[in-house]
N, C-alpha and C. Protein backbone atom coordinates (compact mmCIF):
# COMPACT_ATOMS: atom_id res chain seq x y z
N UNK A 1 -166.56 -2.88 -79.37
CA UNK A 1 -166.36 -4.11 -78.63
C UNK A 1 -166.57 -3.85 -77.15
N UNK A 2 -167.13 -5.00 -76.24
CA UNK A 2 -167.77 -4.75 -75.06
C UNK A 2 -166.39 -5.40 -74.07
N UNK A 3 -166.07 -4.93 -73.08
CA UNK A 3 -165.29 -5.88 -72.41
C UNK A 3 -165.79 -5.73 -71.00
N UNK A 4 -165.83 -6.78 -70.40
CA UNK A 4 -166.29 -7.15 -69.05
C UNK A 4 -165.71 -6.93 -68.26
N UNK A 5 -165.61 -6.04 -67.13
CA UNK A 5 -164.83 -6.09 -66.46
C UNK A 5 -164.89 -8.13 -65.50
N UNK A 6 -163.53 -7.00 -64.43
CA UNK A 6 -162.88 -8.36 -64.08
C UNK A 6 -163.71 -8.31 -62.22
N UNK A 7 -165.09 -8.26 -62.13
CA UNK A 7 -165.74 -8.06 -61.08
C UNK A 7 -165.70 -9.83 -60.49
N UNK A 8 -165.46 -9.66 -58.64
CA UNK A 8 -165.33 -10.68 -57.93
C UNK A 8 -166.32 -10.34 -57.21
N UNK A 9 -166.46 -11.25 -55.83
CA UNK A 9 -166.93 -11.05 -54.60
C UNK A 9 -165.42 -10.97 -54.06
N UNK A 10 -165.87 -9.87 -52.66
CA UNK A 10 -164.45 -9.49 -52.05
C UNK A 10 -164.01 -10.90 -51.16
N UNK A 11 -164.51 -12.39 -50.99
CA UNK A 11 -163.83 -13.35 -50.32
C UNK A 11 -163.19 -14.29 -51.60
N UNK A 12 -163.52 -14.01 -52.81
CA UNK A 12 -162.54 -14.47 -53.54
C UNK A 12 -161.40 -13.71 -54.08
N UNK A 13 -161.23 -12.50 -53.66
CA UNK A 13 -159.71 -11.71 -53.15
C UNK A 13 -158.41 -12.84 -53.69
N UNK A 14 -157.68 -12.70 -54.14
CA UNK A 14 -156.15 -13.36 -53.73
C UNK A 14 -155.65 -12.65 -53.21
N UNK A 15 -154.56 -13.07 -52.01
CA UNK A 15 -154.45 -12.43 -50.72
C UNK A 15 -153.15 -11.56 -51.80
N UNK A 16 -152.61 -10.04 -51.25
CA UNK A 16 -151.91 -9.62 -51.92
C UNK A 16 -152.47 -8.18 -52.60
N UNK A 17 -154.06 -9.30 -53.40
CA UNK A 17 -154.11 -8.26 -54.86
C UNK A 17 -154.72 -7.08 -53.81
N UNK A 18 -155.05 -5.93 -55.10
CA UNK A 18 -155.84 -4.69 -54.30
C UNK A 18 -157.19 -4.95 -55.46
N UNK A 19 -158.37 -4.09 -55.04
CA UNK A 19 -159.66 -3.96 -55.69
C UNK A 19 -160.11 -2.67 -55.36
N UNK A 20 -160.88 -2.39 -56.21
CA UNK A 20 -162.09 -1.16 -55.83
C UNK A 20 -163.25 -1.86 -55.87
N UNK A 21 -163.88 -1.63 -54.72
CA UNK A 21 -165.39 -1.64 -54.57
C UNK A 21 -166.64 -1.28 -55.13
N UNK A 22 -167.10 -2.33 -55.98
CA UNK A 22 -168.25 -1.76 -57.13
C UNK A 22 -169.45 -1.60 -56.02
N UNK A 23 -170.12 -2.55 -55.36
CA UNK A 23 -171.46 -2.40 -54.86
C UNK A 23 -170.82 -3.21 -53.44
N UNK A 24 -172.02 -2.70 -52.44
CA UNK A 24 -172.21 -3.17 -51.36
C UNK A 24 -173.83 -3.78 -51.39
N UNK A 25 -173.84 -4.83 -51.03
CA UNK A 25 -174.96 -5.54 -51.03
C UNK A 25 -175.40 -6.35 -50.04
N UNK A 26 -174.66 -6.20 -48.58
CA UNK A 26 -175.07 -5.78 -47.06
C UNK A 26 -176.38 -5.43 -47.16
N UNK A 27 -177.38 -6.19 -46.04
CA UNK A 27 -178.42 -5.44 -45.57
C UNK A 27 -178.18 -5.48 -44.16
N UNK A 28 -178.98 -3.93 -43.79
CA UNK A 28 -178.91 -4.06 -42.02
C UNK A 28 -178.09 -3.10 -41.66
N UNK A 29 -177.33 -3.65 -40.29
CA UNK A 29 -176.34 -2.85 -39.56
C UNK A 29 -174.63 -3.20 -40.10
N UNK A 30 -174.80 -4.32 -40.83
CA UNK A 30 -173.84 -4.63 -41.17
C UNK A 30 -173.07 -3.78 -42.35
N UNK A 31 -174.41 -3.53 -42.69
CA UNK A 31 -173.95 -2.75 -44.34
C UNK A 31 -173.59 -1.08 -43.75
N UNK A 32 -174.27 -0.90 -42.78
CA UNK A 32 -174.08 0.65 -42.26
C UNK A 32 -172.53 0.51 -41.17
N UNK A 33 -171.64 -0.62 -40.72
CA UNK A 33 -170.49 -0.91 -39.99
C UNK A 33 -169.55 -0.45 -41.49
N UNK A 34 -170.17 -1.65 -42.62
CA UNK A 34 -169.17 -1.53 -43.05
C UNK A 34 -168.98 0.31 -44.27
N UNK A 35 -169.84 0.89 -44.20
CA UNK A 35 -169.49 2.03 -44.74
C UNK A 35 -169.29 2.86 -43.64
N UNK A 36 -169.29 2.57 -42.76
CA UNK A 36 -168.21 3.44 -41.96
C UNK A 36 -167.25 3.52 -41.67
N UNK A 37 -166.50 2.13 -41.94
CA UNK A 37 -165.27 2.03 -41.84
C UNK A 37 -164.44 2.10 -43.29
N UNK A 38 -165.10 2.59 -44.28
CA UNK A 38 -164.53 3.29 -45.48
C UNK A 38 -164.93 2.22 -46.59
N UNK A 39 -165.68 0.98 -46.54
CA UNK A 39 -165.95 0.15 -47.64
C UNK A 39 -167.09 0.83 -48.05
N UNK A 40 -166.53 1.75 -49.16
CA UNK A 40 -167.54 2.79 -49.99
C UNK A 40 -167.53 2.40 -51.63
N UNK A 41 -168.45 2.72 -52.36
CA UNK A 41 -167.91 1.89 -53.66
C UNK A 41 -167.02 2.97 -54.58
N UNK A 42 -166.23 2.95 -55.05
CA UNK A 42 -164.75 3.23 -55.48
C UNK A 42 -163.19 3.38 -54.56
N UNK A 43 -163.86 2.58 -53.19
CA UNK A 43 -162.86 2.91 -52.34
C UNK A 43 -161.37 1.51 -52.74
N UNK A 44 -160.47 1.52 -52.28
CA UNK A 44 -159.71 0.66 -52.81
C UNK A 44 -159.52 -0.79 -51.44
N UNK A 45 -159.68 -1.77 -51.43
CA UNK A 45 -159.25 -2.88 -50.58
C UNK A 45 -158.25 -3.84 -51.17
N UNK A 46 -157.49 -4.29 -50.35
CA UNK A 46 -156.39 -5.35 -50.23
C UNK A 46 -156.55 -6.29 -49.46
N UNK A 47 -156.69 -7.54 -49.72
CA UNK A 47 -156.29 -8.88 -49.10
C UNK A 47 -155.15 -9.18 -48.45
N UNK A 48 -155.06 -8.87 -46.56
CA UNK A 48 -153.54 -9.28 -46.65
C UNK A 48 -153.63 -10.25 -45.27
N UNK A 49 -154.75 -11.27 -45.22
CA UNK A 49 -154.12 -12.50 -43.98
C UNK A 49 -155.37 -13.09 -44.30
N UNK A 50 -155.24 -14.26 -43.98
CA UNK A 50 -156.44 -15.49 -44.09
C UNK A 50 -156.39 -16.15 -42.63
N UNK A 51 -157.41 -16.25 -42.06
CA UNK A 51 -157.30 -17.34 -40.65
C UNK A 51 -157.01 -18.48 -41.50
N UNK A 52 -156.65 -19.64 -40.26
CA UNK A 52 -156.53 -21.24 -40.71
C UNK A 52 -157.61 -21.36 -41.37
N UNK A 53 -159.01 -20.81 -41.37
CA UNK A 53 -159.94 -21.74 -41.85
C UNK A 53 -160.40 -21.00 -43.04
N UNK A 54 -159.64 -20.00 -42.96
CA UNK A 54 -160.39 -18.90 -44.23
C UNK A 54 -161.51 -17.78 -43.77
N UNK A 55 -162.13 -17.64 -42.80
CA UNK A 55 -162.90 -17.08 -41.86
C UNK A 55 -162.66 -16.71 -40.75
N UNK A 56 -162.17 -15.54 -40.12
CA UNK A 56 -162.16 -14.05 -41.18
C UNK A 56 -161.44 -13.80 -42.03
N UNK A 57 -161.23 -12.93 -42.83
CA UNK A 57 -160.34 -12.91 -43.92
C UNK A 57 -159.93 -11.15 -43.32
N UNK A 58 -158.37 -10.97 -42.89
CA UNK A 58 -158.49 -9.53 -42.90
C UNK A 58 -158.03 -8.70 -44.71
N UNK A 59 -158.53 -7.58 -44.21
CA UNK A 59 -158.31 -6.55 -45.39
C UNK A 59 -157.57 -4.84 -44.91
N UNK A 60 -156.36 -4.86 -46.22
CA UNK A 60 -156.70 -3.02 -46.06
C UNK A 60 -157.42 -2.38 -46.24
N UNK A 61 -157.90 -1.37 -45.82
CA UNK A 61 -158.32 -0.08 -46.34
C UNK A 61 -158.31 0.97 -45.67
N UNK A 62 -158.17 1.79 -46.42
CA UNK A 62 -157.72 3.17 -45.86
C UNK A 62 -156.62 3.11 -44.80
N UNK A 63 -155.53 2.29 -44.75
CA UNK A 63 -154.04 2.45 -44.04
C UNK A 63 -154.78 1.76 -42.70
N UNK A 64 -155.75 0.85 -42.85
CA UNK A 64 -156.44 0.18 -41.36
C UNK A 64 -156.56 -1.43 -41.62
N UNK A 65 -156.46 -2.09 -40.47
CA UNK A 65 -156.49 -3.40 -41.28
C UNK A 65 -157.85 -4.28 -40.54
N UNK A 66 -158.70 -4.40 -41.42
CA UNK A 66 -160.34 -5.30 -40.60
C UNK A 66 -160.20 -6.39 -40.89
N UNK A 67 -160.86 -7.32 -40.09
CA UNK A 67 -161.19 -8.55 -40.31
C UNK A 67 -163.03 -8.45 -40.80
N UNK A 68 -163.36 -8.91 -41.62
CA UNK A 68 -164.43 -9.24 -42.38
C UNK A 68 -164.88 -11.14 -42.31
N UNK A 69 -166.53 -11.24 -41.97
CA UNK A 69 -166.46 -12.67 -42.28
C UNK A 69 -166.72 -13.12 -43.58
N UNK A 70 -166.60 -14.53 -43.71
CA UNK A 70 -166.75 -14.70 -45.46
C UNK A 70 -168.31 -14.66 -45.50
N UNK A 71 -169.21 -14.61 -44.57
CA UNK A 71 -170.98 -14.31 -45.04
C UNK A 71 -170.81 -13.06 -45.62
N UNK A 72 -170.26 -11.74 -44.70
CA UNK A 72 -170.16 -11.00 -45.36
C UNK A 72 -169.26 -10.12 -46.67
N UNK A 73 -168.38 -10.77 -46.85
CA UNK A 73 -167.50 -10.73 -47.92
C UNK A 73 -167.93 -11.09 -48.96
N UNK A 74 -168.66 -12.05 -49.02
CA UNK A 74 -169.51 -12.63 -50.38
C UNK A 74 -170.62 -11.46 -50.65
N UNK A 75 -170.82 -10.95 -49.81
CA UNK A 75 -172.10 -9.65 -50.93
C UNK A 75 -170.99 -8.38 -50.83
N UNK A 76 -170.04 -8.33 -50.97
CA UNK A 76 -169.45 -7.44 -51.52
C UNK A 76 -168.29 -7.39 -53.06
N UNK A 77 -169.43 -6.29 -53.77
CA UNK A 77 -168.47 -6.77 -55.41
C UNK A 77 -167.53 -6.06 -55.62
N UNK A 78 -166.17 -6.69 -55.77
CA UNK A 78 -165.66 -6.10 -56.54
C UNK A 78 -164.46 -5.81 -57.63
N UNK A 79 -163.77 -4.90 -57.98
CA UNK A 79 -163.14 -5.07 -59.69
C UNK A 79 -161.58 -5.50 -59.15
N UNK A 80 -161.21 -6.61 -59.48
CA UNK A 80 -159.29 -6.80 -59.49
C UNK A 80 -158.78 -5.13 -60.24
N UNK A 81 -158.20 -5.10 -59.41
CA UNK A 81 -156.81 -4.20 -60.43
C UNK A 81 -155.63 -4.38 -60.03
């Protein structure tokens, strides 16, 4: 039996949960910001603040807290746990 995982884009996050990072799908400088600041794929992120409008959305990772926009949050996949 096949089971699917439970893969998102990281702006549909619920604020709270944590994830690991399947793919980065950034092109540019953006995609090279954000693997430097540790969004690597098996790295772990958390949802923990929403602006009023939903844009930026900050995140943990690695004991640091970024703000990300939702353009770029949407090409990033990855698994609820």
């Amino acid at each position: 039996m096949i089971h699917f995982m439970n893969y998102i884009t990281l702006d549909n996050l619920d604020l709270g949960k944590t994830a690991k990072v399947i793919a980065i799908n950034n092109k540019g400088s953006i995609r090279r910001r954000l693997l430097d600041i540790g969004i690597v794929p098996d790295s772990l992120i958390k949802a923990v603040f929403k602006s009023p409008f939903n844009d930026p959305i900050a995140y943990e990772i690695k004991n640091a807290t970024i703000a990300i926009r939702k353009k770029d949050s949407k090409e990033i996949v990855v698994e609820v746990i």
